[in-house]
Protein backbone atom coordinates (compact mmCIF):
# COMPACT_ATOMS: atom_id res chain seq x y z
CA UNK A 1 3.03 6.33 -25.62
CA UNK A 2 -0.19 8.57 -25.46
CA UNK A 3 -1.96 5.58 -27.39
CA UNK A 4 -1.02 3.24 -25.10
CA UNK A 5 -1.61 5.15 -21.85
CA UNK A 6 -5.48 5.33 -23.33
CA UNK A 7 -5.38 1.65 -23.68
CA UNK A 8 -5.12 0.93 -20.02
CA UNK A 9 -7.55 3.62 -18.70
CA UNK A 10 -10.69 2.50 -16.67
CA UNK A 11 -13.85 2.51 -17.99
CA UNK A 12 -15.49 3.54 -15.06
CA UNK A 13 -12.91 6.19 -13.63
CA UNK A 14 -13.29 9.75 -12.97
CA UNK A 15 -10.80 10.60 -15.82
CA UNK A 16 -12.67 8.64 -18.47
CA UNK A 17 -16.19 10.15 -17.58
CA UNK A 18 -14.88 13.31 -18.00
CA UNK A 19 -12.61 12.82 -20.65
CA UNK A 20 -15.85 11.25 -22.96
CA UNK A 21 -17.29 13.88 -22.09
CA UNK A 22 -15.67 16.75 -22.69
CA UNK A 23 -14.47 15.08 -25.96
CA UNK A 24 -18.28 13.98 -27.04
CA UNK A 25 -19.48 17.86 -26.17
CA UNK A 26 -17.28 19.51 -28.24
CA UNK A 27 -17.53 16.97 -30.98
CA UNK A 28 -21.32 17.56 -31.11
CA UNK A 29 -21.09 21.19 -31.21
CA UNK A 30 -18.55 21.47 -33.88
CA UNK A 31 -20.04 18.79 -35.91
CA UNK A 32 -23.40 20.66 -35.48
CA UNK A 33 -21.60 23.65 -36.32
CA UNK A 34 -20.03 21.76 -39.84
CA UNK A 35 -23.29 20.86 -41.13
CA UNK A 36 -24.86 23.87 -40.64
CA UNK A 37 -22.04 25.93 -42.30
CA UNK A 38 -22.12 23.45 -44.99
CA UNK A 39 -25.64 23.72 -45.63
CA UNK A 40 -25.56 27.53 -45.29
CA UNK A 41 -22.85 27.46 -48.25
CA UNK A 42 -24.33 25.03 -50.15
CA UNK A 43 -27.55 26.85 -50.04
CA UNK A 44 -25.93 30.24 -50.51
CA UNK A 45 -24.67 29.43 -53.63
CA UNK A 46 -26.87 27.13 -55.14
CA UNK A 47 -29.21 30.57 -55.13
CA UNK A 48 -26.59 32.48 -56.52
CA UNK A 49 -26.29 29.64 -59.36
CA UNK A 50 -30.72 30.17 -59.57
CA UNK A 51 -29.91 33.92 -60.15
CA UNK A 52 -27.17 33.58 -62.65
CA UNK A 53 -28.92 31.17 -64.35
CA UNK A 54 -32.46 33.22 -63.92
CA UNK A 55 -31.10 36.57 -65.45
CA UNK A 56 -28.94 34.81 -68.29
CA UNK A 57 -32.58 33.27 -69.49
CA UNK A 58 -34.00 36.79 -69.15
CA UNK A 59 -31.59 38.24 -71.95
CA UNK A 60 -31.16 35.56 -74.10
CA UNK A 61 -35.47 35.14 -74.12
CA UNK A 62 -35.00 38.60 -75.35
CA UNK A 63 -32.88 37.79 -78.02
CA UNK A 64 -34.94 34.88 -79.14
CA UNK A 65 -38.25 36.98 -78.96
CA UNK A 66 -36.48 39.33 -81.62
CA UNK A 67 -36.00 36.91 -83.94
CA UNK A 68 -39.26 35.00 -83.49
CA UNK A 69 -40.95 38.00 -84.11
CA UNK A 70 -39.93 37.52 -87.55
CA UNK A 71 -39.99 33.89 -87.74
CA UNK A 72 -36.00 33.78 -88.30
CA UNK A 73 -35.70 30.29 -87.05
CA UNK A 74 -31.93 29.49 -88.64
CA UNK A 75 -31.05 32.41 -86.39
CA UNK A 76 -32.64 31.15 -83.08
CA UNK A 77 -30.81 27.69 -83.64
CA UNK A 78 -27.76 30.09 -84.03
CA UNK A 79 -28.26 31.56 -80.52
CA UNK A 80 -28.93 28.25 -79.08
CA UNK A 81 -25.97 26.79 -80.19
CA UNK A 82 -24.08 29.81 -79.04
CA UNK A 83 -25.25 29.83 -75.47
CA UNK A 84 -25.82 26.45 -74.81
CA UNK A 85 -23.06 23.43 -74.62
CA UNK A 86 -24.01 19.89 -74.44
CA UNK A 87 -22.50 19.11 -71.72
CA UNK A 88 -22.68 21.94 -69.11
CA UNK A 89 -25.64 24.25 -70.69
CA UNK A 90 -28.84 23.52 -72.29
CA UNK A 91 -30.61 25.87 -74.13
CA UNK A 92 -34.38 25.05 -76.39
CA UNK A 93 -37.03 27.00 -77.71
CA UNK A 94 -40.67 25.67 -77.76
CA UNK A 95 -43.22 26.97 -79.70
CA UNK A 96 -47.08 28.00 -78.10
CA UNK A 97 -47.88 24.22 -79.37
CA UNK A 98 -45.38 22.52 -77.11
CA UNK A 99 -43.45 21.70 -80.42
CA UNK A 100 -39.66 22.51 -80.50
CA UNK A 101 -38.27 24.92 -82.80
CA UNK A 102 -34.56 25.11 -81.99
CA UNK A 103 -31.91 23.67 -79.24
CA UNK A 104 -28.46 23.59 -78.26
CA UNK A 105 -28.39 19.32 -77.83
CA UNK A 106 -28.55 17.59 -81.13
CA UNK A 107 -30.54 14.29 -79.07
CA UNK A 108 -33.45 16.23 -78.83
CA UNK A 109 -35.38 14.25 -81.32
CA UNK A 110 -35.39 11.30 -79.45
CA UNK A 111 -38.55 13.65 -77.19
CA UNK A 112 -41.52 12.85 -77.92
CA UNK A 113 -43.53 14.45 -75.29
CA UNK A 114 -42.49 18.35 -74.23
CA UNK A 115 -44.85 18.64 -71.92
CA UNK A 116 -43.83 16.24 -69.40
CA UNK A 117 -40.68 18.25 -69.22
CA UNK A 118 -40.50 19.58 -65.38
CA UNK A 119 -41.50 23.69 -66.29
CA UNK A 120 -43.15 23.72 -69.59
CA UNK A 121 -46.64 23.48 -68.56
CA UNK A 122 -46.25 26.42 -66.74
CA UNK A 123 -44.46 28.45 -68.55
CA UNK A 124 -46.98 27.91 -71.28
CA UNK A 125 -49.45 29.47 -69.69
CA UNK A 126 -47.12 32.64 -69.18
CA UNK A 127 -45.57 31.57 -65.80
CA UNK A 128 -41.72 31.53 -64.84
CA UNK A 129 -40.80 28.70 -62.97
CA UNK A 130 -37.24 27.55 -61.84
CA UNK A 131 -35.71 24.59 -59.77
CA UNK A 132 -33.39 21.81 -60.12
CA UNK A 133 -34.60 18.86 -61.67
CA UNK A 134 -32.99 15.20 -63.76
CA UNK A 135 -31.85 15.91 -66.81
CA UNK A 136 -33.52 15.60 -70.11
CA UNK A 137 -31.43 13.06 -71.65
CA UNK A 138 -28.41 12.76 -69.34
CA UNK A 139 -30.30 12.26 -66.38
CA UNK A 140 -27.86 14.23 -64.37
CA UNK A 141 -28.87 16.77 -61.71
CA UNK A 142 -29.62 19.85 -63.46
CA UNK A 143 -30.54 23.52 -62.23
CA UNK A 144 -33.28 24.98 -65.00
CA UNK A 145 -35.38 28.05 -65.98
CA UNK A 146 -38.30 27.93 -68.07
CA UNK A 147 -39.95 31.64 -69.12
CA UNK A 148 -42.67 32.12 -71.51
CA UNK A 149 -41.04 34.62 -74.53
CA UNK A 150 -43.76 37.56 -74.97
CA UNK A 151 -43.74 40.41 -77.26
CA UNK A 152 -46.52 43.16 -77.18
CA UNK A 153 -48.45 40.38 -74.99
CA UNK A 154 -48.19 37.51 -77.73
CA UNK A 155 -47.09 34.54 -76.41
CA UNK A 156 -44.14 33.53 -79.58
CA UNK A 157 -42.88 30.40 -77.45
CA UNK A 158 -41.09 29.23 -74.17
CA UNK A 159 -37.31 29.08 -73.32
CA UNK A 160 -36.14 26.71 -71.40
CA UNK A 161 -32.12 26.98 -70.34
CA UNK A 162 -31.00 24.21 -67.68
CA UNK A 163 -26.92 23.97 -66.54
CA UNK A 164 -25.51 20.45 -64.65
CA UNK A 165 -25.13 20.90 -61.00
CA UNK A 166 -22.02 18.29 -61.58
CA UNK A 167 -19.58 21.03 -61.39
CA UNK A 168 -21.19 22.29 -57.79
CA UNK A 169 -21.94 19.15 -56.48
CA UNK A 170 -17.95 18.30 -56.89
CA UNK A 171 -16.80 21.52 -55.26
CA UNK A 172 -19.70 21.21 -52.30
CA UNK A 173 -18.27 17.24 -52.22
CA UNK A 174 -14.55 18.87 -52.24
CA UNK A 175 -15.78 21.39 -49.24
CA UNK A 176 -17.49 18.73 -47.48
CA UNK A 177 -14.00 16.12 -47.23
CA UNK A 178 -12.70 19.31 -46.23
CA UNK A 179 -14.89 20.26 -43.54
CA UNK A 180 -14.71 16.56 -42.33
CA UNK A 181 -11.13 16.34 -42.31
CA UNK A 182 -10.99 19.75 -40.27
CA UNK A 183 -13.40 17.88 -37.70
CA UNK A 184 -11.56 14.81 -37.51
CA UNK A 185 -8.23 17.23 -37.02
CA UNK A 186 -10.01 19.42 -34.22
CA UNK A 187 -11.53 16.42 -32.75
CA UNK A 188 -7.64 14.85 -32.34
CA UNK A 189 -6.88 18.25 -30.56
CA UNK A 190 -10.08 17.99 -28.75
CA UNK A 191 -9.42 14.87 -27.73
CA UNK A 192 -5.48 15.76 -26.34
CA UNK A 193 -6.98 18.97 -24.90
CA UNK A 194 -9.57 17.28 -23.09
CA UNK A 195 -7.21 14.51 -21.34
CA UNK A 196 -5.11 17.39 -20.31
CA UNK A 197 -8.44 19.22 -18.54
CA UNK A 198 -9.78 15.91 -17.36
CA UNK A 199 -6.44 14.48 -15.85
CA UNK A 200 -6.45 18.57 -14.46
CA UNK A 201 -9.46 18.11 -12.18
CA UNK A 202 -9.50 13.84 -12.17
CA UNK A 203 -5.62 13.41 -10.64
CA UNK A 204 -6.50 16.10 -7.68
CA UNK A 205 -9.63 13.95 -6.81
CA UNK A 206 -7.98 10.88 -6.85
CA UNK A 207 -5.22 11.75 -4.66
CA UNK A 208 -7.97 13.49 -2.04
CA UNK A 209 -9.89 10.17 -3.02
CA UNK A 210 -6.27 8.38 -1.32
CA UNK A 211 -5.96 11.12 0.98
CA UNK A 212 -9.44 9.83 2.39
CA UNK A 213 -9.01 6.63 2.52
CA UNK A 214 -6.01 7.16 4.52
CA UNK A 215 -7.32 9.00 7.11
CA UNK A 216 -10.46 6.20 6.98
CA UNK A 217 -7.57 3.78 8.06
CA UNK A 218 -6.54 5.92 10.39
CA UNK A 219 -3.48 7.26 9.01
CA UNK A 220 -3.98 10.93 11.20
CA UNK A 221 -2.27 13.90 10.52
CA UNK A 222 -1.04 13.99 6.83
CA UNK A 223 -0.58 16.49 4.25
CA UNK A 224 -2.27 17.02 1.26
CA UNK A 225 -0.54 19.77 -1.36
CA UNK A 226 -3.38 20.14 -4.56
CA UNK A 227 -1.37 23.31 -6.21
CA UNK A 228 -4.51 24.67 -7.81
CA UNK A 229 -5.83 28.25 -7.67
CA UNK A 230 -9.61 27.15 -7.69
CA UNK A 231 -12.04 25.42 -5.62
CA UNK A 232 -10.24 21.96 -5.33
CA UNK A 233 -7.82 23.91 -3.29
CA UNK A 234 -9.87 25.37 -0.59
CA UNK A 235 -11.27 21.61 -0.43
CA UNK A 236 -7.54 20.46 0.24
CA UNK A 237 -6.82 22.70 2.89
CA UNK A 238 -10.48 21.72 4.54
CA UNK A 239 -9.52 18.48 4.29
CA UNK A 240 -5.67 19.01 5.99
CA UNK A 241 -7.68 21.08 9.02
CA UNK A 242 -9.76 17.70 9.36
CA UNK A 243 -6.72 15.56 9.31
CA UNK A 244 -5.10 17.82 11.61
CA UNK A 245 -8.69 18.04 13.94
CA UNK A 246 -8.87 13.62 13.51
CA UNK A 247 -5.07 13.56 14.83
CA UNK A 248 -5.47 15.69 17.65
CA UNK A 249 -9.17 14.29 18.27
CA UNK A 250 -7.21 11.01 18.10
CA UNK A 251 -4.74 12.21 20.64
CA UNK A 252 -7.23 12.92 22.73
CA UNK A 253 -9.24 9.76 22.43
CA UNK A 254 -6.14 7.74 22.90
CA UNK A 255 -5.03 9.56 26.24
CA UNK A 256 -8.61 9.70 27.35
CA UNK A 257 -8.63 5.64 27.67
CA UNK A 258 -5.47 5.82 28.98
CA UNK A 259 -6.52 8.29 32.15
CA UNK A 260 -10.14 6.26 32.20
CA UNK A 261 -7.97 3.03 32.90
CA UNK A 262 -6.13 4.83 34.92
CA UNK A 263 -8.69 5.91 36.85
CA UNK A 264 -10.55 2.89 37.08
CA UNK A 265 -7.69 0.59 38.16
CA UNK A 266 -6.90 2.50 40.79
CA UNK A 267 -9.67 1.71 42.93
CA UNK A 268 -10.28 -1.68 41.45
CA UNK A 269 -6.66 -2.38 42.51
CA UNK A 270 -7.44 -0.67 46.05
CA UNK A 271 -10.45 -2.86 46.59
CA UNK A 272 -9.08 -6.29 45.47
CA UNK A 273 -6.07 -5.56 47.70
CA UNK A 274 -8.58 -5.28 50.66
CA UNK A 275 -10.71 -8.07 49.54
CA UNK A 276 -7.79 -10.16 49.95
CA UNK A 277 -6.70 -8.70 53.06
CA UNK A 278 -10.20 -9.37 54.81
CA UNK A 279 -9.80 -13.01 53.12
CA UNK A 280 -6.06 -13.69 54.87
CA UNK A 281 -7.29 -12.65 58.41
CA UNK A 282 -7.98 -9.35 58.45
CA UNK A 283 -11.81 -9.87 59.19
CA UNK A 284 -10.55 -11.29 62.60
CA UNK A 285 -9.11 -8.31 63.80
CA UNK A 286 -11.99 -5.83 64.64
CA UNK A 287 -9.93 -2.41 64.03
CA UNK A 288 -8.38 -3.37 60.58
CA UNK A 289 -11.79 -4.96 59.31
CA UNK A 290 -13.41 -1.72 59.89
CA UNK A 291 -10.27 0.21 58.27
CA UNK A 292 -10.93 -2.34 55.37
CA UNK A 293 -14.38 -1.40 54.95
CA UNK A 294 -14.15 1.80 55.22
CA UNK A 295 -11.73 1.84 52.59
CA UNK A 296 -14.26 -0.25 50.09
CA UNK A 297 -17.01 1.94 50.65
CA UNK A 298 -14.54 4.92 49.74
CA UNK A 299 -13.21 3.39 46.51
CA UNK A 300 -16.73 2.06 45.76
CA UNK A 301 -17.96 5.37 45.87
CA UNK A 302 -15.14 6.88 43.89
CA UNK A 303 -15.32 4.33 41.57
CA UNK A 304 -19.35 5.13 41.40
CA UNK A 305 -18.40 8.78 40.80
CA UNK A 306 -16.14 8.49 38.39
CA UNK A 307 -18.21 6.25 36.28
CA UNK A 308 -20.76 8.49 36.84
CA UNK A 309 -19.15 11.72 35.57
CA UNK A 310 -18.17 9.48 32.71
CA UNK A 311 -21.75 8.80 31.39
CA UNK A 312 -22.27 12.60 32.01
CA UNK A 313 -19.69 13.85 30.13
CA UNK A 314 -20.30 11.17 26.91
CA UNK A 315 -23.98 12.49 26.84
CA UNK A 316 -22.76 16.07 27.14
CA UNK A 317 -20.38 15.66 23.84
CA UNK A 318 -22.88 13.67 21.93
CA UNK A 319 -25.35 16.04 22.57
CA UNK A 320 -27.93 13.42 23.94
CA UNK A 321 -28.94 15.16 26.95
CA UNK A 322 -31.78 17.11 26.18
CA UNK A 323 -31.52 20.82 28.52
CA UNK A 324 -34.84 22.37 29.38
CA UNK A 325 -35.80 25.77 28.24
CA UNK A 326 -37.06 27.94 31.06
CA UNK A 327 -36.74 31.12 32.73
CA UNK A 328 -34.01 30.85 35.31
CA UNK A 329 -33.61 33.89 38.21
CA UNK A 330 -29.41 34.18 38.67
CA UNK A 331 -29.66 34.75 41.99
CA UNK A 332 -31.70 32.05 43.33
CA UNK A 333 -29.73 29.85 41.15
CA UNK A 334 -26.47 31.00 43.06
CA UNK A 335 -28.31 30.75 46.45
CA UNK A 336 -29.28 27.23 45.67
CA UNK A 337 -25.17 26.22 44.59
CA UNK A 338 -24.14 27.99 47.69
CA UNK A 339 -26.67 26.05 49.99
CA UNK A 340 -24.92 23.04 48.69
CA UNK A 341 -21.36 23.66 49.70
CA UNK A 342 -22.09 25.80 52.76
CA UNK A 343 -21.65 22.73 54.89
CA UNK A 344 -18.21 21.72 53.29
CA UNK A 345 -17.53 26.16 53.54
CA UNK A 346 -17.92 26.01 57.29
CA UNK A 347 -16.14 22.92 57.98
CA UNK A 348 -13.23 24.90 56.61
CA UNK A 349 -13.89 27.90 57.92
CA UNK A 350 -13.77 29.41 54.53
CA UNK A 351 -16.68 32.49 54.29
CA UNK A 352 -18.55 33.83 50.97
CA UNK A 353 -19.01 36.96 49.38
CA UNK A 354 -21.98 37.27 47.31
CA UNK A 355 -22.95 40.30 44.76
CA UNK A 356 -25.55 38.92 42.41
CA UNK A 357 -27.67 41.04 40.54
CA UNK A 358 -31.48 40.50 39.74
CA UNK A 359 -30.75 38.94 35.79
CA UNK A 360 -33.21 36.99 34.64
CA UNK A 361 -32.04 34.20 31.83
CA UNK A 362 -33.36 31.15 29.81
CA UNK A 363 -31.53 27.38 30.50
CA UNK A 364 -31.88 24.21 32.40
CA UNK A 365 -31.17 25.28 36.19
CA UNK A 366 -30.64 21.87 36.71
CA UNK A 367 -27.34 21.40 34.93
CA UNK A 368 -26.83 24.53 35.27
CA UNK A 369 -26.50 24.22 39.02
CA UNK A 370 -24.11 21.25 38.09
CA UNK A 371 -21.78 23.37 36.38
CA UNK A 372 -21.72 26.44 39.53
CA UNK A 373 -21.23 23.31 41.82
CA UNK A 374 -18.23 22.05 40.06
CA UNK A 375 -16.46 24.59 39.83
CA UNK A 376 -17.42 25.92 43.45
CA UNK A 377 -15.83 22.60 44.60
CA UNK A 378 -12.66 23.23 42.83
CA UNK A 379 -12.51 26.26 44.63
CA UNK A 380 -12.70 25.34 47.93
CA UNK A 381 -10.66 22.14 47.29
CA UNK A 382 -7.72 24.54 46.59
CA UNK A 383 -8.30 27.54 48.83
CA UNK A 384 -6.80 27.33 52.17
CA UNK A 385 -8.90 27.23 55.66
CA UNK A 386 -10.13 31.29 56.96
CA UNK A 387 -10.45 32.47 53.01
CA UNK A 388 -13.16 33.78 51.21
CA UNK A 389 -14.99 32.71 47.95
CA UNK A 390 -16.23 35.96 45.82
CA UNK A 391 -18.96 35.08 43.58
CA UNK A 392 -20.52 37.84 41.45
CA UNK A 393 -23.34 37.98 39.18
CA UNK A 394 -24.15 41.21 36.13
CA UNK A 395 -25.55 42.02 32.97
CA UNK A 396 -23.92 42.90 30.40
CA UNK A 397 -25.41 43.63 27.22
CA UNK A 398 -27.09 40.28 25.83
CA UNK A 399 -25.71 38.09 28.74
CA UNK A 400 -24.84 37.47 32.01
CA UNK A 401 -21.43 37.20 33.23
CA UNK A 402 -20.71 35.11 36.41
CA UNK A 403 -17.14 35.26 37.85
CA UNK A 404 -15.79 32.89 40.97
CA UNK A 405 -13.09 33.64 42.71
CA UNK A 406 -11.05 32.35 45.47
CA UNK A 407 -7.70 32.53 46.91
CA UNK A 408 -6.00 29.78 46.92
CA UNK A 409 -2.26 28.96 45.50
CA UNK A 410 -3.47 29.60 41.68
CA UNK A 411 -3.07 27.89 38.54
CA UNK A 412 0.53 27.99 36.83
CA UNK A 413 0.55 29.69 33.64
CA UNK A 414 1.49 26.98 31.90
CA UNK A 415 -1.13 24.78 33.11
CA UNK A 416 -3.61 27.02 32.68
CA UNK A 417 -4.57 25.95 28.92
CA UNK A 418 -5.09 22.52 30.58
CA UNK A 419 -7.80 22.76 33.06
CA UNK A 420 -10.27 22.24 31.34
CA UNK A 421 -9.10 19.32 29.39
CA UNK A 422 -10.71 15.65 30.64
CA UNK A 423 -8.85 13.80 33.69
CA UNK A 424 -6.26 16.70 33.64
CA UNK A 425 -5.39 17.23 37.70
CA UNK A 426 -2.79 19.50 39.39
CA UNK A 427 -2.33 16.38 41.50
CA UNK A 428 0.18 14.35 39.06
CA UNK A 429 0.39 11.34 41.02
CA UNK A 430 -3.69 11.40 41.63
CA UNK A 431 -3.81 10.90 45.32
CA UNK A 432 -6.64 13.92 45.63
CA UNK A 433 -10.15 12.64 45.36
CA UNK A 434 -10.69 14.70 42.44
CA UNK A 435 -11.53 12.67 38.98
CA UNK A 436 -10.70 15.69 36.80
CA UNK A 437 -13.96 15.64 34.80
CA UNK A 438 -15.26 18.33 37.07
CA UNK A 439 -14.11 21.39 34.96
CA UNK A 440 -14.56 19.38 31.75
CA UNK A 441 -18.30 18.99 32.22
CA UNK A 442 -18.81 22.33 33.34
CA UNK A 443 -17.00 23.26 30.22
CA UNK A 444 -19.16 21.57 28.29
CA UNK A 445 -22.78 22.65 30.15
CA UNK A 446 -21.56 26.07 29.60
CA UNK A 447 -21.18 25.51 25.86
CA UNK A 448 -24.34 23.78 25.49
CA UNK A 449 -26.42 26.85 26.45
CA UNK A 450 -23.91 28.76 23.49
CA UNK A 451 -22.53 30.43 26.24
CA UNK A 452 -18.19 30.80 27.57
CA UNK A 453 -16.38 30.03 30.23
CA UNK A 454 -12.85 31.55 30.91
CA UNK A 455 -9.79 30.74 33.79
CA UNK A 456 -7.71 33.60 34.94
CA UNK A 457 -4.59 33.41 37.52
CA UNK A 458 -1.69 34.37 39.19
CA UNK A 459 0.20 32.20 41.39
CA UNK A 460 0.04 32.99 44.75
CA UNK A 461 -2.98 35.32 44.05
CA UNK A 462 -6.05 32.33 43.52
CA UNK A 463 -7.86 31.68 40.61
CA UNK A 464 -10.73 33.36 38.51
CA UNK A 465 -13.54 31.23 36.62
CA UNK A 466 -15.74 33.64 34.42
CA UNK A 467 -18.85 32.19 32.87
CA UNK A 468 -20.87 34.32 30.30
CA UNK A 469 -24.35 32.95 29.35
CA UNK A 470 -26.78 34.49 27.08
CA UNK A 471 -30.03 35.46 27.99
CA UNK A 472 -32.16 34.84 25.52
């Protein structure tokens, strides 16, 4: 089943990439690891071999000098038949000359030339050389010695002893399958191991890969469980808070064109009911033609409002209105906003207390102003006639804090989480002339210049907008 659950894997998938190469990293470092073990080893004890062989020379040249010291001959052959075999071990004795004078192989005669022999130069002129080298005769790999055989410093001949390297190169051969078939074993596990750590991090992505492309399509609001203690958790859980942030930004977005259409038809439906009235006679009747008109110009400049608060706000959350960066005085900023509405004020008999300090702070007083103004006209849209506005103005620490109250009926607890949202109204059947974007963009001036802005109230006891701005 694991075979065939490799057969249909992609190419090109996540799993794959890292399976390879997990699987193709560890086989390179074990397999670099094998060969240099291996040649460690073989290297190790090929040297031991060169020693052996290299001190078993040393005592049997001493034997032989002994005994060519007195020219026994018949008892060097002796020696070199006892040390040497003719298969493993080669012993022979050269004379000064070049010429041999005893050996453990009975072929030797069938040498014509001693001196070609890899050593013998050198050792005829009193050096010790060793190395590996072909055979003689057999033509085998062969590990040799050749020593010059001194007495009282008279060179009396060379000895040259040489063993197969048959033997070794069978056990190093042996070692080697071994070693391979070790590697082929570990790269099996490596193999099963890696699948297991590739399917470990692949089979989270692919389901967040899914998760993604659900919420792409719009599918808002799912959950995605990756049970993992490391960092492809703490991506899941990001990625539920944005599904969770897309589903109530969706909310929004879907109640927002509900309350713009809303809006909108309301005085499109107003003016194309008039339109027709002034088409079926009304335009004949002097008192109901100016009622008629009256009521376009109304809607029309409703309509004109809300369409302009619209473009306001969309600039405002795309961040595509640029706000100047200048020194602003509170007060006169205050005194300019109060200028504004102190027509509407007296009209309603409503007075104003003022207690603005001298703070000096960086913005644009231009939508700045805006914001003051909006939420001065939702105060005296819901005070009642012979109240007062109280509007102060301090420093505090890093920033200015701006409060506006008034007393009219307050906001109801409940509600007031609300007021700030777009086209939300205390008026549920929208009769008022209010668009309920006035809060909302003042909300969002406010936040532009990284500053707060806070609703407090009791009903029955008015309401209480506090705005803190930094200064810097």
């Amino acid at each position: 089943m694991q075979l065939k659950r490799f057969r249909f894997i992609k190419w090109n998938s996540l799993h794959t990439k890292l399976l390879i190469t997990y699987w193709l990293l560890t086989g390179l470092g074990t397999s670099l690891m094998a060969g240099f073990l291996l040649r460690s080893l073989s290297g190790y004890f090929l040297q031991l071999r060169q020693t052996d062989l290299a001190n078993w020379a040393a005592a049997v040249s001493e034997n032989v000098a002994d005994e060519l010291e007195q020219q026994n001959l018949q008892r060097v052959q002796q020696l070199m038949r006892r040390h040497g075999q003719s298969e493993t071990v080669t012993v022979r004795v050269l004379s000064p000359q070049g010429q041999l004078l005893a050996s453990s192989s009975t072929e030797d005669h069938r040498i014509t030339n001693w001196m070609a022999v890899p050593g013998m130069q050198e050792a005829l002129q009193n050096q010790v050389v060793q190395g590996t080298a072909k055979g003689v005769l057999s033509g085998d790999d062969r590990l040799y010695v050749a020593r010059p055989i001194s007495r009282n410093g008279q060179l009396l001949g060379v000895l040259r002893m040489s063993v197969t390297l048959e033997q070794f190169q069978q056990q190093i051969a042996f070692l080697w399958w071994a070693v391979m078939g070790a590697l082929l074993l570990t790269m099996v596990l490596c193999a099963v191991i890696s699948d297991r750590l590739a399917s470990s991090f692949s089979i989270p992505i692919q389901t967040m890969r899914n998760f993604a492309i659900r919420l792409g399509g719009g599918h808002f609001g799912d959950k995605l469980s990756i049970r993992q203690s490391n960092e492809l958790d703490e991506l899941a859980i990001e990625l539920n808070r944005m599904s969770e942030r897309l589903a109530s930004l969706d909310q929004e977005r879907r109640a927002f064109l509900a309350n713009v259409s809303h809006e909108l038809r309301t005085p499109i439906s107003n003016i194309q009911v008039t339109v027709e009235a002034l088409q079926n006679g009304a335009v004949e009747e002097p008192h109901l033609r100016d009622r008629f008109f009256q009521t376009i110009e109304d809607e029309t400049r409703r309509l004109a409002r809300l369409i302009h608060d619209l473009l306001d706000l969309g600039r405002l959350e795309a961040g595509a209105t640029l706000l100047e960066h200048q020194a602003i005085d509170l007060q006169q900023l205050i005194d300019r906003a109060v200028r504004a509405v102190e027509t509407r004020m007296q009209s309603r008999q409503m007075s104003l207390r003022l207690n603005v300090a001298k703070v000096s702070l960086i913005g644009d007083p231009e939508r700045l102003l805006q914001a003051f103004l909006n939420i001065l006209d939702n105060a005296i849209k819901h005070s009642k006639e012979n109240t007062q506005v109280a509007i102060t103005g301090i420093r505090d620490g890093q920033q200015a804090v701006i409060t506006i109250q008034d007393q009219g009926p307050g906001i109801d607890q409940a509600a007031l989480p609300r007021i700030f949202e777009q086209f939300y109204t205390g008026d549920p059947s929208r009769k008022g002339s209010s668009t309920g974007l006035g809060l909302a963009i003042a909300q969002r001036i406010i936040q532009a210049h990284g500053g707060t802005i806070t609703a407090s109230s009791s009903v029955g006891q008015g309401a209480k907008f506090t705005i803190c701005l930094p200064l810097h």
